[in-house]
Protein backbone atom coordinates (compact mmCIF):
# COMPACT_ATOMS: atom_id res chain seq x y z
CA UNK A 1 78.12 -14.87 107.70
CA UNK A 2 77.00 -15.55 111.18
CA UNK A 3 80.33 -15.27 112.02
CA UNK A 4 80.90 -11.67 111.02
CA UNK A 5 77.13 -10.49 112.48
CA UNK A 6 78.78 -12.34 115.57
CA UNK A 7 81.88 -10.03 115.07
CA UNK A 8 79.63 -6.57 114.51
CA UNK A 9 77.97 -7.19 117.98
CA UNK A 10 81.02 -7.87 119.33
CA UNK A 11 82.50 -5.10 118.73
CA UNK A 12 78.91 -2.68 119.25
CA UNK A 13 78.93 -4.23 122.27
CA UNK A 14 82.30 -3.06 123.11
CA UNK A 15 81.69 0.43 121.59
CA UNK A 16 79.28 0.64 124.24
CA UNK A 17 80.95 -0.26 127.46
CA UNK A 18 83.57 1.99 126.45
CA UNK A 19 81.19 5.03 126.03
CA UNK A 20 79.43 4.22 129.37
CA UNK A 21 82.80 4.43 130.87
CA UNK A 22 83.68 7.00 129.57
CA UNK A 23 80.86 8.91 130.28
CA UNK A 24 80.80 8.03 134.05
CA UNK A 25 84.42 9.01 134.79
CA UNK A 26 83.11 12.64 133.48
CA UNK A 27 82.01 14.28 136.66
CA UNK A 28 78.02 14.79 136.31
CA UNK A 29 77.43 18.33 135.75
CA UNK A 30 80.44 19.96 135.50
CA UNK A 31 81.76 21.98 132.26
CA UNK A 32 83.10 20.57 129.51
CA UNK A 33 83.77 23.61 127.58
CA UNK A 34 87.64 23.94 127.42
CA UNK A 35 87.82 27.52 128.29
CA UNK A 36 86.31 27.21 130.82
CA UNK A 37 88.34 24.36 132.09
CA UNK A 38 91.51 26.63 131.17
CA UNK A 39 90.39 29.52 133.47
CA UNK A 40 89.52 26.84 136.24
CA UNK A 41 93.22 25.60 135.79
CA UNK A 42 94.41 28.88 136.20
CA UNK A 43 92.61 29.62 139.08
CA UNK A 44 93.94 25.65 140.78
CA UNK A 45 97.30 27.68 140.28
CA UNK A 46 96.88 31.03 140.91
CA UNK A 47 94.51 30.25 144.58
CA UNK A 48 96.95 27.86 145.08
CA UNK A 49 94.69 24.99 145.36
CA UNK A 50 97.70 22.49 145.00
CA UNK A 51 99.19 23.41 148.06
CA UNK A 52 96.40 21.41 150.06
CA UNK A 53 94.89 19.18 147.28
CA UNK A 54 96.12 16.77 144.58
CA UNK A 55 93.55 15.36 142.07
CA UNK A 56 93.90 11.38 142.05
CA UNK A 57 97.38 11.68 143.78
CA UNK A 58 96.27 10.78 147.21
CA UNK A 59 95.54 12.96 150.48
CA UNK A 60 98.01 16.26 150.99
CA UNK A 61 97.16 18.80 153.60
CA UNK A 62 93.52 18.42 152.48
CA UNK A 63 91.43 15.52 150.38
CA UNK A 64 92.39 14.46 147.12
CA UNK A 65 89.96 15.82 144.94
CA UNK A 66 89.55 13.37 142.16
CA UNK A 67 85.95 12.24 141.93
CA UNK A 68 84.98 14.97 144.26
CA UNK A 69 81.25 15.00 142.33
CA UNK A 70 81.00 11.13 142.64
CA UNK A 71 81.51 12.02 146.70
CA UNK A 72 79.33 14.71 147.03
CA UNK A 73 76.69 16.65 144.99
CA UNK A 74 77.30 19.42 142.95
CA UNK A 75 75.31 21.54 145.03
CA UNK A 76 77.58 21.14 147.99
CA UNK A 77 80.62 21.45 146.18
CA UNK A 78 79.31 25.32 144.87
CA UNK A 79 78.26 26.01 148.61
CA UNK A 80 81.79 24.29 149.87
CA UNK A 81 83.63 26.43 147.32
CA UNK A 82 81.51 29.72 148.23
CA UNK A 83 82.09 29.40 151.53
CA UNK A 84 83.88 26.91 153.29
CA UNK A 85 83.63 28.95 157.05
CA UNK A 86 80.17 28.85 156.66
CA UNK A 87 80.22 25.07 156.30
CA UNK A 88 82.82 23.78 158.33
CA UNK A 89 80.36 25.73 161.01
CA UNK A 90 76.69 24.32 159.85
CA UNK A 91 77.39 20.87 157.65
CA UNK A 92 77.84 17.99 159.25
CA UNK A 93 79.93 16.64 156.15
CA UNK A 94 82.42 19.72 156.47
CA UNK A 95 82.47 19.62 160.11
CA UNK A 96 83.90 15.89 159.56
CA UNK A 97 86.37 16.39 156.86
CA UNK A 98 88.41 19.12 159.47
CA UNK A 99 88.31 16.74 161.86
CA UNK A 100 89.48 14.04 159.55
CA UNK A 101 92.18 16.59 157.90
CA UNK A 102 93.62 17.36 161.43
CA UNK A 103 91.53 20.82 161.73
CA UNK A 104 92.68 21.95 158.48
CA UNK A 105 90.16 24.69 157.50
CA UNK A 106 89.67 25.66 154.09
CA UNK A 107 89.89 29.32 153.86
CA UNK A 108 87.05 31.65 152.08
CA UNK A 109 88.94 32.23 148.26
CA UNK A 110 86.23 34.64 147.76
CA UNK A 111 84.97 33.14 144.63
CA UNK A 112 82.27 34.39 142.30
CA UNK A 113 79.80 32.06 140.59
CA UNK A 114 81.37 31.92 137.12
CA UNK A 115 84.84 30.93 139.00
CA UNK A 116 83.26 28.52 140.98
CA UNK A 117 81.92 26.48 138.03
CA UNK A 118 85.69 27.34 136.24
CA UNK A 119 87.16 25.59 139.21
CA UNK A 120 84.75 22.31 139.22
CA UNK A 121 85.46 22.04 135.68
CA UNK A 122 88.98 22.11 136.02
CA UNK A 123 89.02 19.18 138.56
CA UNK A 124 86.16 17.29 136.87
CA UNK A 125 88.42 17.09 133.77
CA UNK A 126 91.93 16.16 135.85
CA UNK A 127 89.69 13.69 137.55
CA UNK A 128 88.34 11.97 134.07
CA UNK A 129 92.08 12.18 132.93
CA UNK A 130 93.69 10.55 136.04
CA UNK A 131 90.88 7.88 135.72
CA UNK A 132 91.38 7.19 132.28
CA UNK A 133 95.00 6.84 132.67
CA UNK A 134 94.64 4.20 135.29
CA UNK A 135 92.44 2.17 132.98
């Protein structure tokens, strides 16, 4: 008997470090709602997004975006994405990620709110899947 009680906690126990990790490779904040993960993904293509940034397949002509929200908050990833000029003029966090990138500038996309949050999403959930996989 004490042997299977031992077994049950075992395996709760278990249960439970796999949800925490699970949870904490999901980018705090960001959507999980799958369409709007599917219009962020169409936006990564359509904007072009790959042609500067990978998610979790190392630096390009810009960073490598997986576990951009463990990096930064999500309030200066919206501002970042509104309006990356801006930024790269005022933030001292922007100013040293174009100097680190060469003097790469990120060019204004012109994105609203709701694409924005589409966008985060989309990374967010290639960033949980790239970190799973290397589990």
């Amino acid at each position: 008997m004490a042997n299977r009680c031992g077994r049950a906690m075992l395996l709760a126990l278990s249960a439970a470090a796999l949800s925490v990790s699970v949870l904490h490779a999901q980018a705090p904040g960001a959507s999980t709602d799958p369409a709007v993960i599917k219009k962020g993904k169409s936006l990564w293509n359509t904007k072009g997004c790959m042609g500067c940034h990978t998610i979790g397949k190392g630096r390009a002509a810009g960073p490598d975006l997986m576990g951009v929200l463990d990096r930064r908050s999500m309030d200066w990833v919206q501002r970042w994405l509104h309006d990356p000029p801006a930024m790269q003029q005022s933030d001292s966090t922007a100013k040293a990620l174009v100097a680190e990138f060469n003097n790469t500038k990120m060019p204004n996309l012109q994105l609203s709110d709701e694409e924005v949050t589409a966008l985060i999403a989309y990374v967010a959930d290639q960033g949980s899947k790239m970190a799973a996989k290397s589990r």
